[in-house]
PDB file of N, CA and C in Angstrom:
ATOM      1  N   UNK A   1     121.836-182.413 -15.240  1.00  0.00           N
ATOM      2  CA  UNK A   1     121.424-181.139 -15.831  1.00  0.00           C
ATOM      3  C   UNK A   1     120.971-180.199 -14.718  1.00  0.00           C
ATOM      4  N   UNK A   2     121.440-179.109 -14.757  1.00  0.00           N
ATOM      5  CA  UNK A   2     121.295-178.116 -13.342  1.00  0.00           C
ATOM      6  C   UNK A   2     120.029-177.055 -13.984  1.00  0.00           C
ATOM      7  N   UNK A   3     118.929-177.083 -13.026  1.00  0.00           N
ATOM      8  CA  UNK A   3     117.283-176.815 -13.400  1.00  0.00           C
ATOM      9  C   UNK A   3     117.686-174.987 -14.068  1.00  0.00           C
ATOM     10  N   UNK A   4     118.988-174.606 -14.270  1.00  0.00           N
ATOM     11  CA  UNK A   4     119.078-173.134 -15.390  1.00  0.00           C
ATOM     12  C   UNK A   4     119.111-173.730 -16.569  1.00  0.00           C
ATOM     13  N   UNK A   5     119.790-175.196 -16.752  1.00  0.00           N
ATOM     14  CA  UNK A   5     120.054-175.754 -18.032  1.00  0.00           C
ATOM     15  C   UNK A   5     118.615-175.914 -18.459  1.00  0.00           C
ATOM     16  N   UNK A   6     117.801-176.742 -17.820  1.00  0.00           N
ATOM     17  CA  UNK A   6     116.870-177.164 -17.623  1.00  0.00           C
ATOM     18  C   UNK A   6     115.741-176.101 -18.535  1.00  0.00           C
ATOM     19  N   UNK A   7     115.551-174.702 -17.812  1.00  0.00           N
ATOM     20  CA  UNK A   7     114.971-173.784 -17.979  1.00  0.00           C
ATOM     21  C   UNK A   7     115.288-172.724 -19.491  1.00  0.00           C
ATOM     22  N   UNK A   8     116.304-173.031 -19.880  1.00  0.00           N
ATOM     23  CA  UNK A   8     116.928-172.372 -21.318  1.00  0.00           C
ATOM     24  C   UNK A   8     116.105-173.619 -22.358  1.00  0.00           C
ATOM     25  N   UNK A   9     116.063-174.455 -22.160  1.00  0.00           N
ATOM     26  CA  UNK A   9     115.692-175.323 -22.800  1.00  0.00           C
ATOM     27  C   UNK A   9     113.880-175.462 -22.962  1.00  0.00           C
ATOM     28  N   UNK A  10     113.323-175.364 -21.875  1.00  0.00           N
ATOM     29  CA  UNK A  10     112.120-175.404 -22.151  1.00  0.00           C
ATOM     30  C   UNK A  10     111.777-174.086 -22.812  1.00  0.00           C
ATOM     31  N   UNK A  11     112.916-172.723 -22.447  1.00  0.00           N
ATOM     32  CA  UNK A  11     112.288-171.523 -23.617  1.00  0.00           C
ATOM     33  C   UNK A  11     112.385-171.810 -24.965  1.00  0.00           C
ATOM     34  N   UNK A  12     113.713-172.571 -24.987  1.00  0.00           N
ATOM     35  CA  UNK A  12     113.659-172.921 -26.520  1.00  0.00           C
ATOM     36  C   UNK A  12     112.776-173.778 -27.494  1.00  0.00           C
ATOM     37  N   UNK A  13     112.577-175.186 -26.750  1.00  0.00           N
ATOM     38  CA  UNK A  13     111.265-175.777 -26.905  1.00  0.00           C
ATOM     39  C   UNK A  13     110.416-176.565 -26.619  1.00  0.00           C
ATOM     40  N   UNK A  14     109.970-176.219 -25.507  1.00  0.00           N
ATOM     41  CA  UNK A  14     108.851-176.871 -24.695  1.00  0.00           C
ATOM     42  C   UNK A  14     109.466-177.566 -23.851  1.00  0.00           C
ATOM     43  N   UNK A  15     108.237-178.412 -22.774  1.00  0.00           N
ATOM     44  CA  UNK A  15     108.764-179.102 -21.647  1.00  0.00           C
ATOM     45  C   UNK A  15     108.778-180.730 -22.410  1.00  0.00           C
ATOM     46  N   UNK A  16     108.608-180.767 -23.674  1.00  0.00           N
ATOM     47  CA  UNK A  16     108.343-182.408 -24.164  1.00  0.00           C
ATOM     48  C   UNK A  16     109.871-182.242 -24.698  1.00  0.00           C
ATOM     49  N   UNK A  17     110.481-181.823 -24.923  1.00  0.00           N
ATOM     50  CA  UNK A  17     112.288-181.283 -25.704  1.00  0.00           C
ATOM     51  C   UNK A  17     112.786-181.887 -24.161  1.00  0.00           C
ATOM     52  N   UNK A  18     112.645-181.204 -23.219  1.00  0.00           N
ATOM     53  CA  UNK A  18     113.697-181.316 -21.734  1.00  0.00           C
ATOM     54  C   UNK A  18     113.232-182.968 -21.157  1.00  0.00           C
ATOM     55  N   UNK A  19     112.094-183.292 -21.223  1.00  0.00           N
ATOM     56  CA  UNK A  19     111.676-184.263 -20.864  1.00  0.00           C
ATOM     57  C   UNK A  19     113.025-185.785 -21.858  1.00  0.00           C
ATOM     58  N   UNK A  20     112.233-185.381 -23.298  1.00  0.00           N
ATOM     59  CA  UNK A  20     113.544-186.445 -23.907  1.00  0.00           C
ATOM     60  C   UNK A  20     114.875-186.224 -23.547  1.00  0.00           C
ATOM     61  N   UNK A  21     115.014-185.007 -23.340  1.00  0.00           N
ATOM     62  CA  UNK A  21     116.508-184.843 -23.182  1.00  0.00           C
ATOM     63  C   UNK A  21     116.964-185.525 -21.655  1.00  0.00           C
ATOM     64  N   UNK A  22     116.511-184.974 -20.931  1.00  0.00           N
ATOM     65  CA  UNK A  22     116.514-186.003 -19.673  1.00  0.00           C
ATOM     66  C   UNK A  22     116.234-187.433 -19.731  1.00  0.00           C
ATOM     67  N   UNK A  23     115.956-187.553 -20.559  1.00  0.00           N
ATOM     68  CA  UNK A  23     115.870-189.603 -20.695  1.00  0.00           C
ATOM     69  C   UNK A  23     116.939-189.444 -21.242  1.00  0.00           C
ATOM     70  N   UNK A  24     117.502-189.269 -22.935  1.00  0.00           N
ATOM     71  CA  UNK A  24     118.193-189.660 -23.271  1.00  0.00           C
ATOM     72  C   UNK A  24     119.602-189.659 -22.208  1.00  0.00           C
ATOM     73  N   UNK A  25     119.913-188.715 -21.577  1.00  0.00           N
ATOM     74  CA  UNK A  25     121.070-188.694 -20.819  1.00  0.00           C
ATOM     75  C   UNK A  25     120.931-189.992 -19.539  1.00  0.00           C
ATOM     76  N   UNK A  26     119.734-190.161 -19.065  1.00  0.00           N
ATOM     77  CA  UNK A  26     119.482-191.344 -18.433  1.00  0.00           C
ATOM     78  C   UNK A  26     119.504-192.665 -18.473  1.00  0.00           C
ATOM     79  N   UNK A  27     118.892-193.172 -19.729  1.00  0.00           N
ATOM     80  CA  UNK A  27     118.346-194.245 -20.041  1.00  0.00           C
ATOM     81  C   UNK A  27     118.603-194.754 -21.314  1.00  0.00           C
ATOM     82  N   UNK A  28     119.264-193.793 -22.288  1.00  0.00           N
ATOM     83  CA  UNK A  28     119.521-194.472 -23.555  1.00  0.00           C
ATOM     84  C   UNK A  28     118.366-193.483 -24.628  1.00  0.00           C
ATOM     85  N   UNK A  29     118.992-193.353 -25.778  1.00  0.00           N
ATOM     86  CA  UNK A  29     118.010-192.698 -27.223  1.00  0.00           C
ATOM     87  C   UNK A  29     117.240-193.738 -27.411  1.00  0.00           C
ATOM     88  N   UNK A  30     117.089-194.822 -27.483  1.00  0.00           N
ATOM     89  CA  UNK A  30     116.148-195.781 -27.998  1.00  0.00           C
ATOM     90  C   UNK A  30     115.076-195.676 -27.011  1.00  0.00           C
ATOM     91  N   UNK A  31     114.683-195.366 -25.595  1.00  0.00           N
ATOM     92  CA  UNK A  31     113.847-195.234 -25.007  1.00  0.00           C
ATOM     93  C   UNK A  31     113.407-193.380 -24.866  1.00  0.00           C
ATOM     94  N   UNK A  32     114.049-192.895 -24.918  1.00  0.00           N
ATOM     95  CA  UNK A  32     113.658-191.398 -25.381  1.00  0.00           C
ATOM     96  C   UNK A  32     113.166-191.108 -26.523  1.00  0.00           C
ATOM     97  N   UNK A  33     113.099-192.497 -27.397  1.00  0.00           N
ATOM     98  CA  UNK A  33     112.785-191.838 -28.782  1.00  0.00           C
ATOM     99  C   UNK A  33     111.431-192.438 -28.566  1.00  0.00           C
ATOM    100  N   UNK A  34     111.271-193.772 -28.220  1.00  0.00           N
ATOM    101  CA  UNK A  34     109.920-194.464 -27.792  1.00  0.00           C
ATOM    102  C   UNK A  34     109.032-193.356 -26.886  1.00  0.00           C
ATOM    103  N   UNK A  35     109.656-192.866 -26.042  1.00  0.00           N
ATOM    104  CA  UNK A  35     108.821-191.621 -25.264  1.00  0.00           C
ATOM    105  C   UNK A  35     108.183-190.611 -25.993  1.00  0.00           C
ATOM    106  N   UNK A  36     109.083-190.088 -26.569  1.00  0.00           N
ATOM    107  CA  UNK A  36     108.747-188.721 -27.469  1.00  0.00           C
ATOM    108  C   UNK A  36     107.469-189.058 -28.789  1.00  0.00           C
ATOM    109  N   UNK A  37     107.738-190.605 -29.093  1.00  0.00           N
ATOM    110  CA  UNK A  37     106.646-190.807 -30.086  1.00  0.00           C
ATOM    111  C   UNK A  37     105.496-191.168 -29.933  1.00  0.00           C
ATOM    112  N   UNK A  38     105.414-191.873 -28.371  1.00  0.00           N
ATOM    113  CA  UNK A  38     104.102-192.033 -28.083  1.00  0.00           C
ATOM    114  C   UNK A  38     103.204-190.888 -27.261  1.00  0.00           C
ATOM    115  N   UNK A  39     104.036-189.781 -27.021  1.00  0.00           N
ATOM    116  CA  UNK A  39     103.920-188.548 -26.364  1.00  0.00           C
ATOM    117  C   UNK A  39     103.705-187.607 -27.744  1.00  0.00           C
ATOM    118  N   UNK A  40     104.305-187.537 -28.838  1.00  0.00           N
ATOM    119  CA  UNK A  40     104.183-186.385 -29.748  1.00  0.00           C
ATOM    120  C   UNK A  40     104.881-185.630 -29.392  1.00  0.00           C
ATOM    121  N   UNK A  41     105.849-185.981 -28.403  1.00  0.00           N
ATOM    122  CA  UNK A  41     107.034-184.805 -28.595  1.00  0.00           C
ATOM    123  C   UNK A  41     106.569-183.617 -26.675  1.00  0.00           C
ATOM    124  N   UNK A  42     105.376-183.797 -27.008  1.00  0.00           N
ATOM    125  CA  UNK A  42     104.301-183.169 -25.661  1.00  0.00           C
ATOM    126  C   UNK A  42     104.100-183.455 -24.351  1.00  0.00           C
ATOM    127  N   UNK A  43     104.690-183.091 -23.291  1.00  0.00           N
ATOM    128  CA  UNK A  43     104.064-183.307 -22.303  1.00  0.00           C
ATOM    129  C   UNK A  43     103.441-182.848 -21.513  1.00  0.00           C
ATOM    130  N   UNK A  44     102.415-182.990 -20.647  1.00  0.00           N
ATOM    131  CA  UNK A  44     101.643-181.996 -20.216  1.00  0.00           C
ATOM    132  C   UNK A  44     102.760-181.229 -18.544  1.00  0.00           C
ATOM    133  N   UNK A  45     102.925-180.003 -18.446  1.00  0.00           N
ATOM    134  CA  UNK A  45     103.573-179.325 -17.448  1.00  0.00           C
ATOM    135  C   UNK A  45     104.395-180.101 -16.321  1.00  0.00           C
ATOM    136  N   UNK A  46     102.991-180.317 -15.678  1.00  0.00           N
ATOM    137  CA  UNK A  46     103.288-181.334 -14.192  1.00  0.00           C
ATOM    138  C   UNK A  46     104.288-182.126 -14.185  1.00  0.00           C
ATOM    139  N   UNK A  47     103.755-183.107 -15.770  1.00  0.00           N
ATOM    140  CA  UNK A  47     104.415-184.662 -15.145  1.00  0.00           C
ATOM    141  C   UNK A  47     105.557-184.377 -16.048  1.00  0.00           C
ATOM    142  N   UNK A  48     106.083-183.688 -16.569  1.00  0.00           N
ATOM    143  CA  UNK A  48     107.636-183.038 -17.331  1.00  0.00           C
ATOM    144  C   UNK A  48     108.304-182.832 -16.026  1.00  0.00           C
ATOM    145  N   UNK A  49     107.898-182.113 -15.504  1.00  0.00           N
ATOM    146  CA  UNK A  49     108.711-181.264 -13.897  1.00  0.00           C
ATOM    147  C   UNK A  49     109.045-182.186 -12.996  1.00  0.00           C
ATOM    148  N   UNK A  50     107.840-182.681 -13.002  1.00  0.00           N
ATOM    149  CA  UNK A  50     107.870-183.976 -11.844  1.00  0.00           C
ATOM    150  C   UNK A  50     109.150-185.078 -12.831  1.00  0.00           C
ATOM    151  N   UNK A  51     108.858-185.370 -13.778  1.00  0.00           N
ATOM    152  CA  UNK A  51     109.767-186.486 -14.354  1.00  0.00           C
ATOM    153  C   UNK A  51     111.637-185.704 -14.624  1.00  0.00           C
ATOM    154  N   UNK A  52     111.338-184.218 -14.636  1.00  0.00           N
ATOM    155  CA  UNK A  52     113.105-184.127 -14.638  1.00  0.00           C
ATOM    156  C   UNK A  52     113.238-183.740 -13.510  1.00  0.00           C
ATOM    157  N   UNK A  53     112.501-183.426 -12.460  1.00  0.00           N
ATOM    158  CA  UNK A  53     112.325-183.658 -10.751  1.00  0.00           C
ATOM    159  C   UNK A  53     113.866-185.216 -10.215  1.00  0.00           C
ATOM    160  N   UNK A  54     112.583-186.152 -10.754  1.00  0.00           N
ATOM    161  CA  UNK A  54     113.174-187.405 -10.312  1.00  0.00           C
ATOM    162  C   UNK A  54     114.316-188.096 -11.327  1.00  0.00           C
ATOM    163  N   UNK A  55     114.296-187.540 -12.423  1.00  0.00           N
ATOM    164  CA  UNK A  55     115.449-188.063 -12.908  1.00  0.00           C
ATOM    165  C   UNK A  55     116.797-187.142 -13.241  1.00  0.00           C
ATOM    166  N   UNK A  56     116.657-185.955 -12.602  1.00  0.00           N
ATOM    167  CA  UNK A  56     117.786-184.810 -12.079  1.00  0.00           C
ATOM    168  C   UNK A  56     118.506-185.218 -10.419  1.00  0.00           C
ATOM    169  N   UNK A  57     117.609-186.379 -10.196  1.00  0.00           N
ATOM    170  CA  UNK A  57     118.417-186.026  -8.768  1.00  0.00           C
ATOM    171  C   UNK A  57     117.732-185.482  -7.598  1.00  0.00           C
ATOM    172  N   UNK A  58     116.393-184.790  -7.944  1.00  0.00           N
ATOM    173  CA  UNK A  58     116.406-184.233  -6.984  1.00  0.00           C
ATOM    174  C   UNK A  58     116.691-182.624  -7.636  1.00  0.00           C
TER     175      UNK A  58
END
């Protein structure tokens, strides 16, 4: 996901939306869905950025 994709997405809804979405493309829906529910969907700024940081690549 290239950080414009990235950025349309958190306008649309929030950084806890880009966060699952970046797992699911990573790791599988069954662990994005485990994320998102013990999160509420929410993540706080930092560790969203930092987490599609490291799982974008870079």
């Amino acid at each position: 996901m290239r950080p414009l994709d990235a950025a349309k997405i958190v306008l649309a809804g929030g950084w806890g939306l880009v966060l699952v979405i970046f797992v699911i493309q990573n790791w599988g829906t069954d662990v994005s869905l485990v994320i998102a529910g013990a999160g509420g969907g929410s993540v706080p700024l930092p560790i969203a950025a930092l987490g599609a940081y490291l799982l974008g690549g870079g």
